[in-house]
Protein backbone atom coordinates (compact mmCIF):
# COMPACT_ATOMS: atom_id res chain seq x y z
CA UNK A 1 110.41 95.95 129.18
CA UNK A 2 108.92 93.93 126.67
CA UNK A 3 109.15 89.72 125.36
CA UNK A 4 112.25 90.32 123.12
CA UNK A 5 113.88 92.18 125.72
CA UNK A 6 113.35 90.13 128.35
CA UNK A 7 114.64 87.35 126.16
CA UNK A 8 117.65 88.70 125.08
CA UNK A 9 118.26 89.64 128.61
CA UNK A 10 117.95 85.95 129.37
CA UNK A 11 119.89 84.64 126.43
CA UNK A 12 122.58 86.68 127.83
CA UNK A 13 122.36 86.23 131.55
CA UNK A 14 122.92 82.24 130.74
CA UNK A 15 125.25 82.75 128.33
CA UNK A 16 123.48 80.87 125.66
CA UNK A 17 123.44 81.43 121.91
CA UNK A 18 119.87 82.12 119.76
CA UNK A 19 121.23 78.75 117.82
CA UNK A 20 122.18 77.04 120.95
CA UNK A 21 118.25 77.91 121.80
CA UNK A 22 116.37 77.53 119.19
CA UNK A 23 118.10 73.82 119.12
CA UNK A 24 116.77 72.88 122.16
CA UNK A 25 113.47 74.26 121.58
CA UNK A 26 112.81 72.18 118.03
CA UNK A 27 112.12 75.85 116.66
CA UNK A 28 113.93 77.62 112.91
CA UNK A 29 116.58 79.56 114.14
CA UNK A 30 115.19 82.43 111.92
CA UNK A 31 111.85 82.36 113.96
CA UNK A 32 113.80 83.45 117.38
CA UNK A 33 115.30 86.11 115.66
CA UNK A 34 112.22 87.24 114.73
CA UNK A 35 111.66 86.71 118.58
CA UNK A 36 114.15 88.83 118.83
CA UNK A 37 113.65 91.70 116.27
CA UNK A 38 110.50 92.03 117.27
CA UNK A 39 108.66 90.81 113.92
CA UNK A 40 107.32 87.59 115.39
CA UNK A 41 106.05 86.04 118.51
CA UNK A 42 105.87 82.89 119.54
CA UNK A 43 102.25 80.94 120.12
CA UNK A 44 101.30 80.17 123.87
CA UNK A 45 103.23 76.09 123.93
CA UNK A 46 106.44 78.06 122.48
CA UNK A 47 105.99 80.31 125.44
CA UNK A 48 105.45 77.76 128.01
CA UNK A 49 108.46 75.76 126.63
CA UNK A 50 110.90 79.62 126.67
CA UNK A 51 109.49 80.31 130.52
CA UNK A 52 110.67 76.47 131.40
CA UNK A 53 113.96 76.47 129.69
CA UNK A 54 114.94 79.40 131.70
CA UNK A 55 112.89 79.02 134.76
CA UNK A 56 111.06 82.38 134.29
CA UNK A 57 107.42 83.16 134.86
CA UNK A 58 105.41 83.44 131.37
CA UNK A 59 104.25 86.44 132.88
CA UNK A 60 107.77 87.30 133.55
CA UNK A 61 108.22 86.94 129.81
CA UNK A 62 105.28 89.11 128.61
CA UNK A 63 105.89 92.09 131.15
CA UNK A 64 103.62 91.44 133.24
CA UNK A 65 105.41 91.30 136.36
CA UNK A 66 109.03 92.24 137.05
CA UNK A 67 110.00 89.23 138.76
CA UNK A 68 111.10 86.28 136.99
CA UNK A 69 109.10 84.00 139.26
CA UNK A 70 106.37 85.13 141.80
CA UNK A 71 107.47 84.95 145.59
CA UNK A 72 105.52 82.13 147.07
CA UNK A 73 102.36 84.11 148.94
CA UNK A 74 103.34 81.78 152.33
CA UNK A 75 106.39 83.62 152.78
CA UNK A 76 106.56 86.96 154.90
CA UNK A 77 107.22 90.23 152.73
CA UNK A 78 111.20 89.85 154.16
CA UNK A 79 111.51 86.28 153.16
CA UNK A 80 110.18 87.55 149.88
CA UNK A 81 112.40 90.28 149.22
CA UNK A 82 115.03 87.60 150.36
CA UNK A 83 113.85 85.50 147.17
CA UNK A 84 113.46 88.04 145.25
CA UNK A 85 117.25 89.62 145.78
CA UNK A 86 118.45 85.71 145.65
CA UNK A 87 116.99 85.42 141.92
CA UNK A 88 118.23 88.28 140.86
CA UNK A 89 121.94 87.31 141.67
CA UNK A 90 124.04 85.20 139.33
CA UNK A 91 124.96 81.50 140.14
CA UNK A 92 128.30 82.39 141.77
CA UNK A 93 127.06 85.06 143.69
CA UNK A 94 124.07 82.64 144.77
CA UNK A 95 126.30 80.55 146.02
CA UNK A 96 128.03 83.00 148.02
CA UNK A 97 125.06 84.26 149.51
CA UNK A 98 124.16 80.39 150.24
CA UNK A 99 127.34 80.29 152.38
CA UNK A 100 126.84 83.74 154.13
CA UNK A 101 124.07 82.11 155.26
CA UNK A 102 125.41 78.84 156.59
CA UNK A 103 127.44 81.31 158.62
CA UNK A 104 125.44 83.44 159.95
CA UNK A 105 122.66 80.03 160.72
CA UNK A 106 125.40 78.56 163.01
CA UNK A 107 126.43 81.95 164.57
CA UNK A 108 123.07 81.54 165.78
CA UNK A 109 123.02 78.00 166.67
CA UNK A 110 126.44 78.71 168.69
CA UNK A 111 124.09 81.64 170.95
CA UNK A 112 121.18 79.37 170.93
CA UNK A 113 123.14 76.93 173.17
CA UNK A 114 125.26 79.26 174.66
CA UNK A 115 121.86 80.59 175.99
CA UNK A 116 120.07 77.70 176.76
């Protein structure tokens, strides 16, 4: 998948408008469409300041990785895939997963002193 892809995607998934973007970016709404249509691309602090707004990877961005931000290399390869499932999820379904967890922490809390 390549940079205007991924953006669109992203534009999308956040439910914000090229205008609405290019506002908050300081850029010519004309140069994200090129963005976009695939006739321009933007220098390396244009980039930086796309991968921020959306709290993406630049590498994310350019292809280079499918994830939209690396997995912390501390975490176990099930915490990661945790992350990595988490991210992927939109903010409702986030928080849903948030409270599953809540759940499932005391359920465990509940046997912890059950057992002890």
């Amino acid at each position: 998948m390549d940079f205007s892809i991924r953006l669109e995607n992203l534009l999308e998934e956040r439910n914000v408008t090229q205008k609405q973007l290019s506002i908050e970016l300081h850029i010519a709404a004309t140069t994200l469409s090129g963005y976009i249509n695939e006739y321009r691309e933007p220098d390396f602090q244009t980039l930086v300041r796309i991968a921020r707004y959306f709290d993406v990877s630049t590498d994310y961005l350019l292809g280079l990785c499918p994830e939209k931000k690396p997995v912390p290399s501390s975490l176990s390869p099930a915490e990661g895939a945790l992350v990595h499932i988490f991210r992927s999820l939109s903010p409702e379904r986030q928080e849903l997963l948030t409270e599953q967890a809540k759940f499932y922490q005391s359920l465990n809390a509940k046997a912890s002193k059950k057992n002890g």
